[in-house]
C-alpha atoms as a PDB file:
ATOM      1  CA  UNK A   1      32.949 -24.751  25.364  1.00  0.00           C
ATOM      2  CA  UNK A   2      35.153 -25.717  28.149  1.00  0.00           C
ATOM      3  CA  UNK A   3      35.176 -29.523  29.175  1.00  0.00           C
ATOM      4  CA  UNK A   4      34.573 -29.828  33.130  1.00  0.00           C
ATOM      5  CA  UNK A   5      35.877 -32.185  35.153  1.00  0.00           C
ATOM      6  CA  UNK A   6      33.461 -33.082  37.594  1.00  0.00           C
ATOM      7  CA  UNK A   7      34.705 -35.079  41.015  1.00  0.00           C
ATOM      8  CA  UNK A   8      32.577 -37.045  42.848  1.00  0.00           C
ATOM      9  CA  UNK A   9      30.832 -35.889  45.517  1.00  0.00           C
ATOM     10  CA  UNK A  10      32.453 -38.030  48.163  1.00  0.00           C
ATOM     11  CA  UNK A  11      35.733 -35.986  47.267  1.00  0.00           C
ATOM     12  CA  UNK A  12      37.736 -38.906  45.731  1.00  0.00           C
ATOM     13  CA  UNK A  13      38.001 -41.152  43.160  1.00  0.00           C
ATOM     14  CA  UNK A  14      37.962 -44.602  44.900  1.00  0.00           C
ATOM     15  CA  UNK A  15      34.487 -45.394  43.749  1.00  0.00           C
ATOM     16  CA  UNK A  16      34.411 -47.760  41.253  1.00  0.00           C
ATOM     17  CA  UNK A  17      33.482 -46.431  37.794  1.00  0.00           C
ATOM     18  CA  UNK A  18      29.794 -46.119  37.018  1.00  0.00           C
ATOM     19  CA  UNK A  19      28.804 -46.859  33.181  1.00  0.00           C
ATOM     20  CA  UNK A  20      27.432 -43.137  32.259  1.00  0.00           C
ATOM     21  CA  UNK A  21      25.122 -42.734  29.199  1.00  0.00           C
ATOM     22  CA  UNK A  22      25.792 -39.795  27.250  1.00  0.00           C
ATOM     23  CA  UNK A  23      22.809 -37.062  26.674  1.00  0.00           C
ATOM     24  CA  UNK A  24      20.820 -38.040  23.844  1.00  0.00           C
ATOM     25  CA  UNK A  25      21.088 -34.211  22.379  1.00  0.00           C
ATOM     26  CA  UNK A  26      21.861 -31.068  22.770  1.00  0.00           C
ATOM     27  CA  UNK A  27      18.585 -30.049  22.804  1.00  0.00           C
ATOM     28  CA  UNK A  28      16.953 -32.711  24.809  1.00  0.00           C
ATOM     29  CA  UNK A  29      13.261 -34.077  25.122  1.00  0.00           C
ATOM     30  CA  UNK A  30      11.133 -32.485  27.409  1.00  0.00           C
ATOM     31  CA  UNK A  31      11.076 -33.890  31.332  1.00  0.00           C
ATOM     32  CA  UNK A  32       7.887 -35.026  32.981  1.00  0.00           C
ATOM     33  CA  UNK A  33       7.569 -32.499  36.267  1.00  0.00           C
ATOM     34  CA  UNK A  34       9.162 -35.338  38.556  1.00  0.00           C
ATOM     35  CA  UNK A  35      11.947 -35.506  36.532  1.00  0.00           C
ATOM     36  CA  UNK A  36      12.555 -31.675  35.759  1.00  0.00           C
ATOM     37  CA  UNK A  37      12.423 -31.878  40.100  1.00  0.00           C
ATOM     38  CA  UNK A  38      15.391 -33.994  39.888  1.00  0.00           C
ATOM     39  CA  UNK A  39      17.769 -31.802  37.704  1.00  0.00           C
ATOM     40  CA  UNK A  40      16.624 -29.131  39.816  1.00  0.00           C
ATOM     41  CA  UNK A  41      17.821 -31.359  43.166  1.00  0.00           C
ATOM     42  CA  UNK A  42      21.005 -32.203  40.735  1.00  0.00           C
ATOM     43  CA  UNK A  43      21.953 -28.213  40.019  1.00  0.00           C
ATOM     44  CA  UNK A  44      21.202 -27.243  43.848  1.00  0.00           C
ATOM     45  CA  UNK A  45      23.599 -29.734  45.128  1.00  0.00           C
ATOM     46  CA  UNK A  46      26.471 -28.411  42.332  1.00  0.00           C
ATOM     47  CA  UNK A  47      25.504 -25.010  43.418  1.00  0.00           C
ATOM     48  CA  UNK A  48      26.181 -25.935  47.091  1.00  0.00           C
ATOM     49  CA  UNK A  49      29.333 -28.232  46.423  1.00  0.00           C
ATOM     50  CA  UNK A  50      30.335 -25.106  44.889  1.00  0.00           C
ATOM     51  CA  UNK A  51      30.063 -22.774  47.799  1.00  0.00           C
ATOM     52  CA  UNK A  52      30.482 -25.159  50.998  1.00  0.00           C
ATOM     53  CA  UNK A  53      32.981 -22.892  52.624  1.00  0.00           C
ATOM     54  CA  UNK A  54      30.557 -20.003  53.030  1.00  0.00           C
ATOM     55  CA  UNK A  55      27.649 -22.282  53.541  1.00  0.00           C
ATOM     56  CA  UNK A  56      29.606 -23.487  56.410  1.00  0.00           C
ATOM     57  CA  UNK A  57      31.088 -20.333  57.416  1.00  0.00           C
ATOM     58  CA  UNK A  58      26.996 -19.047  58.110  1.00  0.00           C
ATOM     59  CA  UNK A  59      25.841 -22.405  59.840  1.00  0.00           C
ATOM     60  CA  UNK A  60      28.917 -21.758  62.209  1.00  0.00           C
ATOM     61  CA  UNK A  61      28.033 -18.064  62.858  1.00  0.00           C
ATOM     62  CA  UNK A  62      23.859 -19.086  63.180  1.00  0.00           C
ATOM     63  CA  UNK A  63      24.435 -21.697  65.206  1.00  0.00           C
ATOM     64  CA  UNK A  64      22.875 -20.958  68.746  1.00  0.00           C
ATOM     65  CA  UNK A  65      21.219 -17.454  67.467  1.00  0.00           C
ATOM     66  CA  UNK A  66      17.306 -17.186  66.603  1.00  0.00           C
ATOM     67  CA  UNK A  67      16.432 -13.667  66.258  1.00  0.00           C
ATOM     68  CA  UNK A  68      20.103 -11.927  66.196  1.00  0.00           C
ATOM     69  CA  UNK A  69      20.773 -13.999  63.042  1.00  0.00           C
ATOM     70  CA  UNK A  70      19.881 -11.087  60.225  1.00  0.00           C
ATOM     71  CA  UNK A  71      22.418  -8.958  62.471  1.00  0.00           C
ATOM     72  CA  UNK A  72      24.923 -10.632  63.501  1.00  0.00           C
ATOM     73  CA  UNK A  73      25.859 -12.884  60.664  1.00  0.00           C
ATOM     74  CA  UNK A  74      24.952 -10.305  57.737  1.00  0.00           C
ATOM     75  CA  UNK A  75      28.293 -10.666  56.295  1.00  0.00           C
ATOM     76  CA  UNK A  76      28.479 -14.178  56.031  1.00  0.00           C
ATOM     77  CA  UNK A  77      25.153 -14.492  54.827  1.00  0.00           C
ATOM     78  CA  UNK A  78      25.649 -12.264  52.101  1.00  0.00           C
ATOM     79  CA  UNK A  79      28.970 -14.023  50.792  1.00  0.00           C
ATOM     80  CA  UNK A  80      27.053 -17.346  50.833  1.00  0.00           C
ATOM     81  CA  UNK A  81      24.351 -15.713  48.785  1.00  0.00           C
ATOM     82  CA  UNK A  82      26.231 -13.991  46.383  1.00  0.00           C
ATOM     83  CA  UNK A  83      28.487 -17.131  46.128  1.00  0.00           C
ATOM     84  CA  UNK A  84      24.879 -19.625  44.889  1.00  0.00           C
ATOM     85  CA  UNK A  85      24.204 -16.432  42.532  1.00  0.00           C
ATOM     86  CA  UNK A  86      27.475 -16.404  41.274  1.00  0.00           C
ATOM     87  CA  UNK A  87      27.014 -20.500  40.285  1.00  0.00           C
ATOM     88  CA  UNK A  88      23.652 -20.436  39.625  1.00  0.00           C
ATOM     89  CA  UNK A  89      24.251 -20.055  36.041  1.00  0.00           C
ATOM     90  CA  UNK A  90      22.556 -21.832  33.336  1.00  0.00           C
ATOM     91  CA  UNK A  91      25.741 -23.414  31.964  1.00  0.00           C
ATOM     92  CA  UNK A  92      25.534 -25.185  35.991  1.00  0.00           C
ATOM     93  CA  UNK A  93      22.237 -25.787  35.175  1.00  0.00           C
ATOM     94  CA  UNK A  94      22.922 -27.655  31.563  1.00  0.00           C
ATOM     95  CA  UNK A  95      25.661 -29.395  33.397  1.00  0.00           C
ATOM     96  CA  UNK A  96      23.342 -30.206  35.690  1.00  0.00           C
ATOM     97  CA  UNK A  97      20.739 -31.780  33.412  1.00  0.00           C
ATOM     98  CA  UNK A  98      23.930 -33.890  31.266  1.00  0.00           C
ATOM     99  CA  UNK A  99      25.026 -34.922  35.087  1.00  0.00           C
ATOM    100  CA  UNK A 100      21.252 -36.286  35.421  1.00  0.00           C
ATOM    101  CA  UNK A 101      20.717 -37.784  31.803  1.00  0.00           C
ATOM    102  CA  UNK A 102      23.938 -39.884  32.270  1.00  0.00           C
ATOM    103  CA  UNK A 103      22.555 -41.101  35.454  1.00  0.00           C
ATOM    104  CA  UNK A 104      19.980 -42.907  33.900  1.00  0.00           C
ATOM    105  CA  UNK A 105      21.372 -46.656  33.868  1.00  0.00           C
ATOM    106  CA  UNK A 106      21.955 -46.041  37.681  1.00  0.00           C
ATOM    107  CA  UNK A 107      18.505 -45.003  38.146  1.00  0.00           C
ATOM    108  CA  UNK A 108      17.078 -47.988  36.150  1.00  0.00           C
ATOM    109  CA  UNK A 109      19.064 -50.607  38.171  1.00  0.00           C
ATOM    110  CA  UNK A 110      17.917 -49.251  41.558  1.00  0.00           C
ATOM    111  CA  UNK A 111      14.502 -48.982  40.172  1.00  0.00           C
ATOM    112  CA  UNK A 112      14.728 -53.012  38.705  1.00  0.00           C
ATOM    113  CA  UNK A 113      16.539 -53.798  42.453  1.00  0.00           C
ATOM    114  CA  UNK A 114      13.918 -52.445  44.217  1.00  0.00           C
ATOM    115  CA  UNK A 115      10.844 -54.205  42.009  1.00  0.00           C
ATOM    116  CA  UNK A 116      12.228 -57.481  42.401  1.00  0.00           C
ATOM    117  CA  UNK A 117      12.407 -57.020  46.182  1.00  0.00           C
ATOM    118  CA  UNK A 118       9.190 -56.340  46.403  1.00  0.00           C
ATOM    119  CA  UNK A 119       7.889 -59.063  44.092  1.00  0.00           C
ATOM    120  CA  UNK A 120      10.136 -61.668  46.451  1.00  0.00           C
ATOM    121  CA  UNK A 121       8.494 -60.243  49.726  1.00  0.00           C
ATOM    122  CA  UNK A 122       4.970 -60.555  48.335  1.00  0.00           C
ATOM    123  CA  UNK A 123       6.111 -64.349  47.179  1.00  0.00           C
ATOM    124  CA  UNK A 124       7.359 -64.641  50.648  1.00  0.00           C
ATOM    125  CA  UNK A 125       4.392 -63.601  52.779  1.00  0.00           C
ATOM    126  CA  UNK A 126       2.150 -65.898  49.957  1.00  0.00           C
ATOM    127  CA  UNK A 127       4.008 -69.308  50.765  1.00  0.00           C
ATOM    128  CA  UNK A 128       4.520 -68.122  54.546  1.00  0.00           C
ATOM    129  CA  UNK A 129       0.576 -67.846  54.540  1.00  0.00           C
ATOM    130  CA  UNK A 130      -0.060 -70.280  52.352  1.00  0.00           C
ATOM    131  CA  UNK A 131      -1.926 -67.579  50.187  1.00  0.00           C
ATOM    132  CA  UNK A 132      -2.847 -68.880  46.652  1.00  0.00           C
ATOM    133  CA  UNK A 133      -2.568 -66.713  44.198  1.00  0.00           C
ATOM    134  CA  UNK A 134      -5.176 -64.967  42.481  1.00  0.00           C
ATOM    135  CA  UNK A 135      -5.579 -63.946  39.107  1.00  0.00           C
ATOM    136  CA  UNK A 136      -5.618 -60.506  40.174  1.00  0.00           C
ATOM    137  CA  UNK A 137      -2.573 -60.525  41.774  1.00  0.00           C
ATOM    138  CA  UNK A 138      -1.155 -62.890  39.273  1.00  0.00           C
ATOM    139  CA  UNK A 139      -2.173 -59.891  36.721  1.00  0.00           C
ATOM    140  CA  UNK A 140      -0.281 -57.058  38.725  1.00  0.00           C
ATOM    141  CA  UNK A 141       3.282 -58.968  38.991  1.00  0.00           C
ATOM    142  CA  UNK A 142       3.065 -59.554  35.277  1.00  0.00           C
ATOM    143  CA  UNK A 143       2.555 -55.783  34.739  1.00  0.00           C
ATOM    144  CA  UNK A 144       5.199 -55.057  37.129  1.00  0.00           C
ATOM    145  CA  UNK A 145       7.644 -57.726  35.583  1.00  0.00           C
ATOM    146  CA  UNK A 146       6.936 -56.125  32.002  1.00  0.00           C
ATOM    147  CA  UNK A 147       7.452 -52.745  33.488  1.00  0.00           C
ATOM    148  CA  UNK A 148      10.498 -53.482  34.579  1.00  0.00           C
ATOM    149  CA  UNK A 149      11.539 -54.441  30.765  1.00  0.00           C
ATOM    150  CA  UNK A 150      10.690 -50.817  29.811  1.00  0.00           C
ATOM    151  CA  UNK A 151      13.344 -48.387  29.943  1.00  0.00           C
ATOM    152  CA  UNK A 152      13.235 -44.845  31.222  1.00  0.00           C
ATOM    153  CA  UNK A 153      10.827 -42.855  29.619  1.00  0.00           C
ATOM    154  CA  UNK A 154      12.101 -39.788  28.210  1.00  0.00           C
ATOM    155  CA  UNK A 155      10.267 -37.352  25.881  1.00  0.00           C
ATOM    156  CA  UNK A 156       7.061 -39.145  26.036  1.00  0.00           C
ATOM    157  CA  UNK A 157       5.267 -42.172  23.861  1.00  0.00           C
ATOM    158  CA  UNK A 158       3.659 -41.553  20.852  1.00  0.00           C
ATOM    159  CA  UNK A 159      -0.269 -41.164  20.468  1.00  0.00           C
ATOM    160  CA  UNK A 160      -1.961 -44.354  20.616  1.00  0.00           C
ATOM    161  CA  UNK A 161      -4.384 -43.489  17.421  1.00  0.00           C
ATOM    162  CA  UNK A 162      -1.263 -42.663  15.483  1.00  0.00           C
ATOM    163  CA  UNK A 163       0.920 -45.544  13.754  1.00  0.00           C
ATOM    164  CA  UNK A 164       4.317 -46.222  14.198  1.00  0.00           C
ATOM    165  CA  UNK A 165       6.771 -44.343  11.381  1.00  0.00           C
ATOM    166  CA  UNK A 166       7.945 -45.964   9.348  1.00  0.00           C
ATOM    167  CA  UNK A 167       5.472 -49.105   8.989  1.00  0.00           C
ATOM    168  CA  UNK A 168       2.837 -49.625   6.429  1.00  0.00           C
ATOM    169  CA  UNK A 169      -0.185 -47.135   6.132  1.00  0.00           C
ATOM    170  CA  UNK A 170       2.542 -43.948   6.617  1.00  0.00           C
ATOM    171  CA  UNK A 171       0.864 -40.814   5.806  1.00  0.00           C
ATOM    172  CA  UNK A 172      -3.086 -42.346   5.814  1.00  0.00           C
ATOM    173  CA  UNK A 173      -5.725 -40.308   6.563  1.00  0.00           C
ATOM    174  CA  UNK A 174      -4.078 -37.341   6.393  1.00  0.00           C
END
């Protein structure tokens, strides 16, 4: 298999570079729904990075039309289409999904940037209002500060009623 060299999608290489995780298999764990939503959003946007010059090409001949569209830009519209077939592979797609998996340290950052926002606006608006704070709430930003200690769950957690391999008791009750 071919390596690919991917360029970013602002069209140079001036970014800094972004620490990448590699994808924990070939075969990977199975993605919760949300997730397998954003490989799909990952692919589409290869697919169309792919094919911009006939996406464009179609926008340009659609603009200002409503019902003369199917007629009058045919052509174009068929090139773009048969352009997203032609990518719309599923070696794009596995690309796709590696493209996603080494996003994850990316993801978790934004994710931890965003929780301790919110846990410094809700300290905020206590001491602005001179709110104490209850064990309730107390409760929830402990949750959320352990949450944030978790990493990205991929694959899934095992069963509660089932020990950990590995430990003492393996293979009891079975």
């Amino acid at each position: 298999m071919a390596a690919m060299v991917l360029e970013p999608p602002n069209g140079g290489s001036s970014a800094p570079a972004v620490e990448r995780l590699p994808m924990p298999s070939r075969n990977p764990l199975p993605l919760s729904a949300s997730q397998e939503a954003q490989v799909r959003d990952v692919f589409y946007d290869r697919v169309r990075r792919h094919c911009q010059p006939e996406i464009k090409a179609f926008a340009e001949c659609a603009m200002g039309r409503t019902l003369s569209v199917p007629f009058a830009c045919r052509e174009t519209h068929r090139a773009m289409n048969g352009c997203m077939k032609a990518h719309a592979t599923q070696a794009e797609e596995d690309a796709a999904r590696e493209e996603w998996f080494s996003q994850r340290l990316e993801r978790q950052r934004q994710r931890e940037a965003k929780e301790r926002r919110k846990l410094e606006q809700q300290k905020f608006l206590r001491e602005w209002w001179g709110l104490p704070e209850n064990e309730r709430d107390a409760a929830r930003r402990r949750e959320a500060e352990e949450k944030l200690k978790r990493g990205e769950r991929v694959g899934g957690f095992a069963a509660r009623d089932r020990g950990k391999t590995g430990g003492e008791g393996e293979g009891k009750g079975r």
